[in-house]
C-alpha atoms as a PDB file:
ATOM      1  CA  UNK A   1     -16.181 -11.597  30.187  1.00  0.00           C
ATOM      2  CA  UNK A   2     -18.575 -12.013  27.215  1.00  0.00           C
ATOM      3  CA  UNK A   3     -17.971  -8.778  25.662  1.00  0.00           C
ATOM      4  CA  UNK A   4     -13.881  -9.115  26.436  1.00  0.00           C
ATOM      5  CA  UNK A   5     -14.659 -12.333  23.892  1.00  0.00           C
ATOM      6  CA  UNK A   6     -16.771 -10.551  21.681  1.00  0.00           C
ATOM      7  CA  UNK A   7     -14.026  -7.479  21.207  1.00  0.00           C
ATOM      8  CA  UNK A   8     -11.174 -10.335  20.586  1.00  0.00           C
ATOM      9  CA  UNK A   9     -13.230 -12.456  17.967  1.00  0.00           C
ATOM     10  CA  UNK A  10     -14.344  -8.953  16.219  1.00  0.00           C
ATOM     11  CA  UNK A  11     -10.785  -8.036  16.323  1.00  0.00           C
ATOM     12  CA  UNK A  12      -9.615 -11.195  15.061  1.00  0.00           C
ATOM     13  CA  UNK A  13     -11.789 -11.164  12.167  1.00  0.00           C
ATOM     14  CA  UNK A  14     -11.132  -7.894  11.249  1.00  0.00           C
ATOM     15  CA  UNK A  15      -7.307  -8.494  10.593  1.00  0.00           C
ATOM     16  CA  UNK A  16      -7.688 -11.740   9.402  1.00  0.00           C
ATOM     17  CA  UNK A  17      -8.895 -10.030   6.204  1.00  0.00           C
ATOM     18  CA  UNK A  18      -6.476  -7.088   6.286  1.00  0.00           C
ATOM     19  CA  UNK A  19      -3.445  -9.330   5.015  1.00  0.00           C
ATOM     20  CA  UNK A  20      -2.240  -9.127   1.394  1.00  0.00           C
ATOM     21  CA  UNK A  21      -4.155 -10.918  -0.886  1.00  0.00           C
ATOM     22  CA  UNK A  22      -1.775 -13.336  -2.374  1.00  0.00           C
ATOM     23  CA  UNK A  23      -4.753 -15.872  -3.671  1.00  0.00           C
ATOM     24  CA  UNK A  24      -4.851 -13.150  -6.223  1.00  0.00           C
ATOM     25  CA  UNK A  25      -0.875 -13.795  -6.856  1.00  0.00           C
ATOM     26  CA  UNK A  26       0.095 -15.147 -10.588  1.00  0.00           C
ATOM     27  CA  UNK A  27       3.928 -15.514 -10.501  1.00  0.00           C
ATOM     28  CA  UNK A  28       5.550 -17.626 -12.909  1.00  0.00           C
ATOM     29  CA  UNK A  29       8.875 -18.861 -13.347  1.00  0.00           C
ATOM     30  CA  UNK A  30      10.514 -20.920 -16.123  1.00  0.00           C
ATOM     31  CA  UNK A  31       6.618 -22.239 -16.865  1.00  0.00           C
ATOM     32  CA  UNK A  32       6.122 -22.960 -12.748  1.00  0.00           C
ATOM     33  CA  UNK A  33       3.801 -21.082 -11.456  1.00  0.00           C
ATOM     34  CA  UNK A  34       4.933 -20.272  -7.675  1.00  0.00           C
ATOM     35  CA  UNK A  35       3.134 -20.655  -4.243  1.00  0.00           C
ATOM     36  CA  UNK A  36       2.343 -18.131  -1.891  1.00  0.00           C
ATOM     37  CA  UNK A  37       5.468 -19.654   0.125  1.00  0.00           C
ATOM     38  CA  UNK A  38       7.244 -19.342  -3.444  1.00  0.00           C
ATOM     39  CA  UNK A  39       6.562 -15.634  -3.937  1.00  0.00           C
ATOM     40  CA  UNK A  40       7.256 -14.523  -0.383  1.00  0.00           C
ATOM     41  CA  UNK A  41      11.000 -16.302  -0.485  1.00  0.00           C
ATOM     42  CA  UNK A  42      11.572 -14.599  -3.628  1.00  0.00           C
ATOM     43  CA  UNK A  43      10.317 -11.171  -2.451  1.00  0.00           C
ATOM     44  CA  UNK A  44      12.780 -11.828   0.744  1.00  0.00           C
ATOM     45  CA  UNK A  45      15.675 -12.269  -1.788  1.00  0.00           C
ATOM     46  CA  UNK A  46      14.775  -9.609  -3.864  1.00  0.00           C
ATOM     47  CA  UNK A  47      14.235  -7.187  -0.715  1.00  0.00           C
ATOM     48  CA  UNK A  48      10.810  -6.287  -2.730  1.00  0.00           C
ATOM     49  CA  UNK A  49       7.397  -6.794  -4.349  1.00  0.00           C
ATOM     50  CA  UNK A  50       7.734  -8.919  -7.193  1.00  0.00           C
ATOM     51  CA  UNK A  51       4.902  -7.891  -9.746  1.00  0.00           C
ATOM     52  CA  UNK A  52       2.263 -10.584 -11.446  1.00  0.00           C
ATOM     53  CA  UNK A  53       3.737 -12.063 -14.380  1.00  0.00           C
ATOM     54  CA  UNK A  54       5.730 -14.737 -16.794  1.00  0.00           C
ATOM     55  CA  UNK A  55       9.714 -14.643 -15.805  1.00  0.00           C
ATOM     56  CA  UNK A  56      12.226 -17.067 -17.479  1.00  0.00           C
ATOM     57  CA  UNK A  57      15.760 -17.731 -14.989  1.00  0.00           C
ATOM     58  CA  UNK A  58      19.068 -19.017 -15.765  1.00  0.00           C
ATOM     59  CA  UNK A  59      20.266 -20.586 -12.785  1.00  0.00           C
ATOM     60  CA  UNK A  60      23.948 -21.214 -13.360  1.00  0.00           C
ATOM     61  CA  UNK A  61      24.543 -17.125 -14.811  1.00  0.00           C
ATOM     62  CA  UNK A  62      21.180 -16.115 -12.461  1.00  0.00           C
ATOM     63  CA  UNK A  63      19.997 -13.880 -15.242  1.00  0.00           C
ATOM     64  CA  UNK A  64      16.638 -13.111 -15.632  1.00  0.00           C
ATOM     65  CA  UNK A  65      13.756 -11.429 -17.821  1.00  0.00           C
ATOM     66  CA  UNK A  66      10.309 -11.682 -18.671  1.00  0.00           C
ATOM     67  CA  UNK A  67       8.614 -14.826 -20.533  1.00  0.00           C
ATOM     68  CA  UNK A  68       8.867 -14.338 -24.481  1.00  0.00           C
ATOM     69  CA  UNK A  69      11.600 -12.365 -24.450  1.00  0.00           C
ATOM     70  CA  UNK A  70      15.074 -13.461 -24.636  1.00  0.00           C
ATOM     71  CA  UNK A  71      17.131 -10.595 -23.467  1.00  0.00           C
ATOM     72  CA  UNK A  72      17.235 -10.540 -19.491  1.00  0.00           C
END
């Protein structure tokens, strides 16, 4: 029975620290800087990985572009 525990708890551990690592995430938006919640809704909508960086949004014409510029 001891081992059976030992092989979970390894096994556990293990995958614990195969996930993404979105502490390393910088994702800004309109000067917000987004959560880890944040990010993974907006990867949902955007049916993708959203790459580190500074994005500006208009949401009432839902363009978009990157911070600094003004063309989306």
């Amino acid at each position: 029975m001891k081992t059976i525990f030992g092989l979970l708890m390894i096994w556990l551990l293990v995958f614990s620290f195969c996930n993404p690592a979105y502490a390393e995430r910088y994702v800004v938006v309109n000067g917000q800087r987004l959560s880890i919640t944040e990010i993974q809704y907006l990867e949902r909508l955007h049916c993708g990985p959203v790459p580190n960086g500074r994005y500006w949004i208009n949401l009432r014409t839902g363009q978009w572009g990157y911070a600094g510029n003004p063309w989306p």
